[in-house]
C-alpha atoms as a PDB file:
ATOM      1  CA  UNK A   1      -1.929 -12.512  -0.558  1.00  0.00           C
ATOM      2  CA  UNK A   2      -3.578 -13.751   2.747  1.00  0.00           C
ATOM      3  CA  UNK A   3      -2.232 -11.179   4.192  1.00  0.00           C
ATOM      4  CA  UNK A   4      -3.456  -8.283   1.967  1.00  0.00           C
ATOM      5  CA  UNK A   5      -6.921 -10.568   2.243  1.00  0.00           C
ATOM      6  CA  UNK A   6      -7.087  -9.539   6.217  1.00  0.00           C
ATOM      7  CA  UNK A   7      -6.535  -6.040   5.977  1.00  0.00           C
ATOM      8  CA  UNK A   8      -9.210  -6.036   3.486  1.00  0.00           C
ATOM      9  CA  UNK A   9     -11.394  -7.813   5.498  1.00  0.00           C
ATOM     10  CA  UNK A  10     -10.564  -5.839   9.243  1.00  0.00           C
ATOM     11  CA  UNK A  11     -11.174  -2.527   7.048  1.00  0.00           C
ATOM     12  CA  UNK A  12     -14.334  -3.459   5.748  1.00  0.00           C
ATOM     13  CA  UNK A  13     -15.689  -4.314   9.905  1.00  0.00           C
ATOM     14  CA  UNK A  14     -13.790  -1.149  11.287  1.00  0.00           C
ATOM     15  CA  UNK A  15     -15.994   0.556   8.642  1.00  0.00           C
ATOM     16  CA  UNK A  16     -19.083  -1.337   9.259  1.00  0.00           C
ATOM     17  CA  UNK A  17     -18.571  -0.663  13.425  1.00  0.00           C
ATOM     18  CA  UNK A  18     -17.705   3.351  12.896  1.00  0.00           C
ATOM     19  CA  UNK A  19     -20.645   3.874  10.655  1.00  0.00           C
ATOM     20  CA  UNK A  20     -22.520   2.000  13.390  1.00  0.00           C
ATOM     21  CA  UNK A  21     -21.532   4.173  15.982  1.00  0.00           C
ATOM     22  CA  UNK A  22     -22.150   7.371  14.021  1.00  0.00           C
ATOM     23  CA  UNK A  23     -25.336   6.695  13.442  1.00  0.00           C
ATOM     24  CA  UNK A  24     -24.662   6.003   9.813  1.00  0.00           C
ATOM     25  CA  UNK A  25     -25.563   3.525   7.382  1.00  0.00           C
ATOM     26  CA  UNK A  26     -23.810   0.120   7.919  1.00  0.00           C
ATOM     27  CA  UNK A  27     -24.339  -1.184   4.474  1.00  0.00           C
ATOM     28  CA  UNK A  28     -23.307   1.504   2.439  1.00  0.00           C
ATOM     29  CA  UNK A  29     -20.477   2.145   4.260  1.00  0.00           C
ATOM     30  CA  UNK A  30     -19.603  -1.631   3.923  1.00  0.00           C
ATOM     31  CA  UNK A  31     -20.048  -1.579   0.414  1.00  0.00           C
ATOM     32  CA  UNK A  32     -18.153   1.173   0.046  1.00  0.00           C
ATOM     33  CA  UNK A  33     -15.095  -0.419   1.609  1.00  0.00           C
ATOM     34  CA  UNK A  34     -15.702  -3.420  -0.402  1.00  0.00           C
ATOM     35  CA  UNK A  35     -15.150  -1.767  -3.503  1.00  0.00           C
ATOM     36  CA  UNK A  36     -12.745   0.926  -2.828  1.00  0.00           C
ATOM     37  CA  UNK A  37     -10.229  -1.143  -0.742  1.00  0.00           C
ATOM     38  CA  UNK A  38      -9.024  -2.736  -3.631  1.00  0.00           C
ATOM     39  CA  UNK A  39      -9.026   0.427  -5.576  1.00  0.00           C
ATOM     40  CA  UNK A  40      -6.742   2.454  -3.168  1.00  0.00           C
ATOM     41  CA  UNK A  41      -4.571  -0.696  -2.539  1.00  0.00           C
ATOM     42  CA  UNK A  42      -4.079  -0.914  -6.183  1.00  0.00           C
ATOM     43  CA  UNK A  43      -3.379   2.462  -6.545  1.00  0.00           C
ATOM     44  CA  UNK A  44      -0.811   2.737  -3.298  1.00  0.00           C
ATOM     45  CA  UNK A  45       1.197  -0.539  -4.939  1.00  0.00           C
ATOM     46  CA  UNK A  46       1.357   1.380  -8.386  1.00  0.00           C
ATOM     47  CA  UNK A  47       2.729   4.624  -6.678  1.00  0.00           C
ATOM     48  CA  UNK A  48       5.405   2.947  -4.334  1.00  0.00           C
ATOM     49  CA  UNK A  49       6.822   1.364  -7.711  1.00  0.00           C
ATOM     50  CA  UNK A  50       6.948   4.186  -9.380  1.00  0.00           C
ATOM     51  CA  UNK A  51      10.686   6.746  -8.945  1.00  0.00           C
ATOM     52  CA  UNK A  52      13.240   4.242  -8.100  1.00  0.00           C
ATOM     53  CA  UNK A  53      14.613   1.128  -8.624  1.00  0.00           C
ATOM     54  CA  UNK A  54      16.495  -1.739  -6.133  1.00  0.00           C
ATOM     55  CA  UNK A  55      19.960  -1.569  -5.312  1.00  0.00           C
ATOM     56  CA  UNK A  56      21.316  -4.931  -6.879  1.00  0.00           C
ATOM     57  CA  UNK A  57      23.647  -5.289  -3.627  1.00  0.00           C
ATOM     58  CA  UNK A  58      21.153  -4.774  -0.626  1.00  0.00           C
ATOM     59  CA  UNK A  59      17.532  -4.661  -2.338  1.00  0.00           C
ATOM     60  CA  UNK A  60      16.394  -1.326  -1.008  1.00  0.00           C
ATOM     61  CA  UNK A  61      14.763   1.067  -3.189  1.00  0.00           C
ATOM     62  CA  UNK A  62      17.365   3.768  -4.661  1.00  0.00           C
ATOM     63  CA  UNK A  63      16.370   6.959  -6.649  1.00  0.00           C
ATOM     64  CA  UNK A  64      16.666   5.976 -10.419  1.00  0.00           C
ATOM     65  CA  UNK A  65      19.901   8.469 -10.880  1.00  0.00           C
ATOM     66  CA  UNK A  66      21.600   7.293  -7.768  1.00  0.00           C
ATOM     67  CA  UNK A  67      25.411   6.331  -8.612  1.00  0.00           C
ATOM     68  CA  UNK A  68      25.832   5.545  -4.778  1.00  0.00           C
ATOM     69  CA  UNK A  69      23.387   3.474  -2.344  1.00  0.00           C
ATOM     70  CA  UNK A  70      22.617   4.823   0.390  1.00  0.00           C
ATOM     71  CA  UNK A  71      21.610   1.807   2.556  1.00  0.00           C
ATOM     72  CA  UNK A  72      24.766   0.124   1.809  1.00  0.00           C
ATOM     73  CA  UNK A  73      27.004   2.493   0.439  1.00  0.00           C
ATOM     74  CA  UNK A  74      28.269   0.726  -2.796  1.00  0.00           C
ATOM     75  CA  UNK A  75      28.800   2.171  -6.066  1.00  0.00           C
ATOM     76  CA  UNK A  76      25.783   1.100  -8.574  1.00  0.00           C
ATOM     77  CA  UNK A  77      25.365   1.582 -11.992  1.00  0.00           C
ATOM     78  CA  UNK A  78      22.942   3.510 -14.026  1.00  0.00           C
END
């Protein structure tokens, strides 16, 4: 959570300092971040769940019809 917290946080001054330097407006580019960051961050954890499922043997993520890992090469089951 912390961590997800300081990427928030750094892309919310990167923002801030490009909009600075293009001459833009600082705080509606800051607000901006602040309310789409957790939007698209949201959004990116919902779409890397989605078409697949964990291998029970090595915990990567396996296409949902896969009969064979291919990390680890074991047989899985359906």
């Amino acid at each position: 959570m912390a961590v997800i917290l300081i990427i928030w946080i750094s892309g919310i001054i990167v923002a801030g300092i490009l909009a600075s330097q293009k001459n833009r407006s600082v705080a509606r580019w800051v607000w901006g971040s602040i309310l789409l960051s957790p939007l698209l961050i949201i959004i990116l954890l919902f779409l890397s769940s989605l078409g697949g499922r964990k291998c029970k043997f090595c915990a990567e993520m396996i296409k949902e019809d896969a009969t064979v890992c291919r990390f680890c090469g074991r047989e899985v089951t359906l």
